[in-house]
C-alpha atoms as a PDB file:
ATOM      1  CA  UNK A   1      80.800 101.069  73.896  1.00  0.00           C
ATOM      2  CA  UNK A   2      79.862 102.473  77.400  1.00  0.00           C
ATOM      3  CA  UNK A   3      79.718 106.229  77.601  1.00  0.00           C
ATOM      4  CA  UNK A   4      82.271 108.381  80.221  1.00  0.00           C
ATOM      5  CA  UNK A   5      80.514 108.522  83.426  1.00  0.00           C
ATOM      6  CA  UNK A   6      79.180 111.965  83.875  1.00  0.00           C
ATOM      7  CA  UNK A   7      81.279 115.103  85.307  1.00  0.00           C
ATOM      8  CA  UNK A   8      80.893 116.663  88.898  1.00  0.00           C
ATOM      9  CA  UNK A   9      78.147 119.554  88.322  1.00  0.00           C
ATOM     10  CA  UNK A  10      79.202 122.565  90.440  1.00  0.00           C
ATOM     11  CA  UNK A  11      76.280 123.581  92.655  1.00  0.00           C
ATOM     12  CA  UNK A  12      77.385 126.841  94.596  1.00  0.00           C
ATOM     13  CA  UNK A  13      80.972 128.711  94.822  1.00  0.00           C
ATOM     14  CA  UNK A  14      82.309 131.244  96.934  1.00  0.00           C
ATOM     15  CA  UNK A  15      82.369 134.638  94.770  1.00  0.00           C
ATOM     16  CA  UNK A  16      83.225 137.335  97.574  1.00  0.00           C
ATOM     17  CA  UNK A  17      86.552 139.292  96.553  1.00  0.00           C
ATOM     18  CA  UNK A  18      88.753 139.555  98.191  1.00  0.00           C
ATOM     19  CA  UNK A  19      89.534 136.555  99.819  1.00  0.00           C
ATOM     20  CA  UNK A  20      92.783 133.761 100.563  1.00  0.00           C
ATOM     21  CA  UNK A  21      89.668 130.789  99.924  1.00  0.00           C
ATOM     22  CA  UNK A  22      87.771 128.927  97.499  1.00  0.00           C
ATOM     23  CA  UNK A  23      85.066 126.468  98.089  1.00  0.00           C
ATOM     24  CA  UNK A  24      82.703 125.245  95.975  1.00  0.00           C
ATOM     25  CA  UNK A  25      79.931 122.367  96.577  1.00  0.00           C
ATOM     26  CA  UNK A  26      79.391 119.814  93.350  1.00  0.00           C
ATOM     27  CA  UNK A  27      77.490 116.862  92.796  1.00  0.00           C
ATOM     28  CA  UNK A  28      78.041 113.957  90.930  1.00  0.00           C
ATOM     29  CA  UNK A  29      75.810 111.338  89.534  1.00  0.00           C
ATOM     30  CA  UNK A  30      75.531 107.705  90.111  1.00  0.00           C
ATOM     31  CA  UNK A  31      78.665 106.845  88.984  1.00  0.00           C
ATOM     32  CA  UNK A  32      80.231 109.892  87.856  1.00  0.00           C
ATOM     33  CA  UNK A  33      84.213 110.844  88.752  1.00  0.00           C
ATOM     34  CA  UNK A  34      85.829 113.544  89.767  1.00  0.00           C
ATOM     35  CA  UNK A  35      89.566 114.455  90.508  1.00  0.00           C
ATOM     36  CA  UNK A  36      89.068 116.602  93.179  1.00  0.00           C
ATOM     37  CA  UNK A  37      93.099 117.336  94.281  1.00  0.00           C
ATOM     38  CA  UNK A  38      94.667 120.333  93.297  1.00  0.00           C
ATOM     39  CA  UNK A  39      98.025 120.108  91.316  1.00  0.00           C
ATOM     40  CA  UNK A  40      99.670 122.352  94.237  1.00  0.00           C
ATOM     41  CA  UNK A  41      96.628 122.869  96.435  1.00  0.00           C
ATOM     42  CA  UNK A  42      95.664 120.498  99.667  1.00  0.00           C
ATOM     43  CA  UNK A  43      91.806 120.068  99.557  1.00  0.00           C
ATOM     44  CA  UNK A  44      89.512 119.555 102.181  1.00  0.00           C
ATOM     45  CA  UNK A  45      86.624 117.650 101.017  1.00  0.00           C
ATOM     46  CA  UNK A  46      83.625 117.351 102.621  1.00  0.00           C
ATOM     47  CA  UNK A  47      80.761 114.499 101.361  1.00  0.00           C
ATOM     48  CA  UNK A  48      77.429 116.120 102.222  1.00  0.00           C
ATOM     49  CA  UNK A  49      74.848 113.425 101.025  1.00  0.00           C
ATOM     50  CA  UNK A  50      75.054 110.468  99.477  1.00  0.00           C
ATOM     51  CA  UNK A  51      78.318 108.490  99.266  1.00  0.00           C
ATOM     52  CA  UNK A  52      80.904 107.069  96.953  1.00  0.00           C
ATOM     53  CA  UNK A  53      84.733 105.381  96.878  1.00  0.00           C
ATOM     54  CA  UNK A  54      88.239 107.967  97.183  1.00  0.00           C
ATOM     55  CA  UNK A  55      90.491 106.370  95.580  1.00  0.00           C
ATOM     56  CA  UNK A  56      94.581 107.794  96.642  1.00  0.00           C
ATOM     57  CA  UNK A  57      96.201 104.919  94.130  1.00  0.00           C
ATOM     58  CA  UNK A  58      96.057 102.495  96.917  1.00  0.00           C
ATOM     59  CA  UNK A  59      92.549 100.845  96.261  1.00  0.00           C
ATOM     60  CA  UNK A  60      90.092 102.708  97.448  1.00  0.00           C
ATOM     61  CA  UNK A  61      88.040 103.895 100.410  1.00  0.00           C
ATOM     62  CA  UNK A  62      84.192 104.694 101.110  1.00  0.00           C
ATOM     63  CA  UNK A  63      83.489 107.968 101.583  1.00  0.00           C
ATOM     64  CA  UNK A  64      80.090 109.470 103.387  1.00  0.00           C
ATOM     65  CA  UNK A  65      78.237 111.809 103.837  1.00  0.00           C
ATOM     66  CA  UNK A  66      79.358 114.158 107.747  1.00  0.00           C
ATOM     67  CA  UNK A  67      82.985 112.675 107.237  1.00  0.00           C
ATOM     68  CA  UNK A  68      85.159 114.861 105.541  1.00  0.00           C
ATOM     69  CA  UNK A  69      88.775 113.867 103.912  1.00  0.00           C
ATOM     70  CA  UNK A  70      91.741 115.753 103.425  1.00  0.00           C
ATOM     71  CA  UNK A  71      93.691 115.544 100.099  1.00  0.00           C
ATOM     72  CA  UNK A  72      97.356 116.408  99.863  1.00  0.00           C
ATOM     73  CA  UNK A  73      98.498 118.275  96.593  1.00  0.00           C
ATOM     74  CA  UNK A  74      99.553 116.641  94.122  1.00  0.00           C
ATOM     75  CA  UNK A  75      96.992 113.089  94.839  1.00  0.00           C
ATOM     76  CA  UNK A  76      95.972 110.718  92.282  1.00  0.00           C
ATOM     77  CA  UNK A  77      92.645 111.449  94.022  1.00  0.00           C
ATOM     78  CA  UNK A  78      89.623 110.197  92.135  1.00  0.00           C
ATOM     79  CA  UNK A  79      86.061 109.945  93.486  1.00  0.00           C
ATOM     80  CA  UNK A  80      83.459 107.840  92.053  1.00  0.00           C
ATOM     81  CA  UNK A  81      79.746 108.222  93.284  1.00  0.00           C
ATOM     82  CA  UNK A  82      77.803 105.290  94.635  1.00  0.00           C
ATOM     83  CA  UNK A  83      74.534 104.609  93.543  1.00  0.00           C
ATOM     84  CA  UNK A  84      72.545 107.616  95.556  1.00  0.00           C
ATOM     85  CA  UNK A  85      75.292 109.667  93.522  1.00  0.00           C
ATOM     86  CA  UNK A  86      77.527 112.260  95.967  1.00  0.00           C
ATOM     87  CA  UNK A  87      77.191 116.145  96.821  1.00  0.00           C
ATOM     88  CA  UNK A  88      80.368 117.078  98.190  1.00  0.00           C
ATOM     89  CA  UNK A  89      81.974 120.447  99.282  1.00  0.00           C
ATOM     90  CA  UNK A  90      85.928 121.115  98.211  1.00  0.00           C
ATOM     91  CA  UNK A  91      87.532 123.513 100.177  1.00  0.00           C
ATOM     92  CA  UNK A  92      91.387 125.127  99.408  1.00  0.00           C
ATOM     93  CA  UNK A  93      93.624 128.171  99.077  1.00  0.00           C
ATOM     94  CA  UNK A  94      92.360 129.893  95.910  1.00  0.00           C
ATOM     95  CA  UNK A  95      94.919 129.468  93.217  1.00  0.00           C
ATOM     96  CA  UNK A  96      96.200 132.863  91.572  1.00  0.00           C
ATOM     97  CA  UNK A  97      95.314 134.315  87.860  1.00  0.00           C
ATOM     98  CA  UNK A  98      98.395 133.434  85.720  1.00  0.00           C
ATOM     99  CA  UNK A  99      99.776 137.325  85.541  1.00  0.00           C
ATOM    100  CA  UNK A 100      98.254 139.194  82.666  1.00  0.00           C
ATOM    101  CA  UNK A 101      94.968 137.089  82.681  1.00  0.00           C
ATOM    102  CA  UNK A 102      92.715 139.591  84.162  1.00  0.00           C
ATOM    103  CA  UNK A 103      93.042 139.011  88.079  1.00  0.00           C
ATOM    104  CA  UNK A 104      89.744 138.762  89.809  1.00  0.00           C
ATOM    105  CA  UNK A 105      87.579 138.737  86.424  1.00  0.00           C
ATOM    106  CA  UNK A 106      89.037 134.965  86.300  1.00  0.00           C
ATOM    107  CA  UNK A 107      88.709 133.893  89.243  1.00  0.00           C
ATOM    108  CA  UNK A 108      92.216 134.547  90.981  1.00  0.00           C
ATOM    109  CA  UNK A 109      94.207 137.065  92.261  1.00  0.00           C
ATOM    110  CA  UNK A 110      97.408 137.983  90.174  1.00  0.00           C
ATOM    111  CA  UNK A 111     100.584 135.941  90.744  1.00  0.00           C
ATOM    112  CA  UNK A 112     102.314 138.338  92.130  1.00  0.00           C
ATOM    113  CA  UNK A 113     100.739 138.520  94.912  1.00  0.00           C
ATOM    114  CA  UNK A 114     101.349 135.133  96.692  1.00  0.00           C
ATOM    115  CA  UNK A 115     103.715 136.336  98.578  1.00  0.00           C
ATOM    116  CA  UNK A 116     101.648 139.045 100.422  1.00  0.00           C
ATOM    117  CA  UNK A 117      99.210 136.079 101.818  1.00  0.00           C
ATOM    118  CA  UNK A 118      99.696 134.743 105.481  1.00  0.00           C
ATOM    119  CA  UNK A 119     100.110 131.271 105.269  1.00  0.00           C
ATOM    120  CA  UNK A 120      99.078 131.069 108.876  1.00  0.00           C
ATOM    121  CA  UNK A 121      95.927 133.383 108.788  1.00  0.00           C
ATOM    122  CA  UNK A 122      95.520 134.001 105.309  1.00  0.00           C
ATOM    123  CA  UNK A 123      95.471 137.675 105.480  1.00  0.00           C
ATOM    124  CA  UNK A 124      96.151 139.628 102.505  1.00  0.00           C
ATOM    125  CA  UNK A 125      98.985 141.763 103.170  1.00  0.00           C
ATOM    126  CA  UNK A 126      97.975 145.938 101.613  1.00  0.00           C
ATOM    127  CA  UNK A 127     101.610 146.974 101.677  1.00  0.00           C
ATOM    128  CA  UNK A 128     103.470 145.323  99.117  1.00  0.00           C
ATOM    129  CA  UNK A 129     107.020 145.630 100.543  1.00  0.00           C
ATOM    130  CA  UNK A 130     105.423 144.203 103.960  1.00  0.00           C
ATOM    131  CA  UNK A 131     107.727 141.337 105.642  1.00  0.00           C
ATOM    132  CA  UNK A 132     105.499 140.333 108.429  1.00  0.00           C
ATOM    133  CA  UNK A 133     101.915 139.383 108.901  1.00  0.00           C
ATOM    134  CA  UNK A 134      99.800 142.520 110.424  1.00  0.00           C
ATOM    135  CA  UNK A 135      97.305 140.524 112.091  1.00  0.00           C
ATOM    136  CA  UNK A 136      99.509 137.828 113.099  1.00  0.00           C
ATOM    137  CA  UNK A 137     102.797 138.603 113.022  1.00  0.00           C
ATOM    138  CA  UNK A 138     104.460 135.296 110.721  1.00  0.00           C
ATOM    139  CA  UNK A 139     107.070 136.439 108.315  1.00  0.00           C
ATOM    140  CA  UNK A 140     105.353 136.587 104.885  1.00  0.00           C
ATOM    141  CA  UNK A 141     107.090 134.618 102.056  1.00  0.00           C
ATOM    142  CA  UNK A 142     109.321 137.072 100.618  1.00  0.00           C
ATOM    143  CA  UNK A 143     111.513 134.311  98.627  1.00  0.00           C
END
């Protein structure tokens, strides 16, 4: 019986706190998979080197290294590396701590504060009871 093909290794990640980002770069093997979409994240992926197929549910397409893709949350997204194997860079809004699970020390901010983010800059809001973006003005999601 034929093992799994191997996971993505993760290379380098963005650690500075604080920040509205996360990117990491990985690398896969000759064909090893990934599932690089976030449940309710978009990802921009970025092949460095090497190459490999995307596959969205409809087939397949080659992916190479200089062309990057965009994922919409919520993809069947799954990326098999060709036979040079495939370093790639994923780029998306950092996904928040469940509350109570120690914040930053987790990588995430706490829940609760989603709704002091910019979704047009990505600033971080430092009032809580703030309504409007100080850097850019766009109402903050207050729902």
């Amino acid at each position: 019986m034929p093992s799994d093909p191997a996971p993505p290794q993760r290379l380098w990640r963005l650690d500075a706190l604080p920040r509205p980002l996360d990117a990491a770069s990985f690398r896969l093997p000759p064909g090893g998979t990934a599932h690089p979409a976030g449940e309710g994240l978009d990802v921009l992926l970025v092949p460095l080197s090497g190459g490999g197929l995307l596959d969205l549910g409809d087939g397949g397409a080659e992916v190479r290294a200089g062309a990057p893709v965009w994922l919409p949350h919520g993809s069947p997204a799954e990326l098999t590396a060709g036979p040079d194997g495939l370093e790639y860079l994923a780029v998306h809004r950092r996904r928040p701590a469940p509350a109570g699970s120690g914040g930053a020390e987790r990588g995430g901010d706490p829940a609760c504060w989603l709704d002091r983010v910019c979704a047009l800059c990505g600033r971080l809001s430092e009032e809580s009871d703030a309504r409007y973006c100080a850097r850019c003005g766009a109402p903050l999601d207050t729902d």
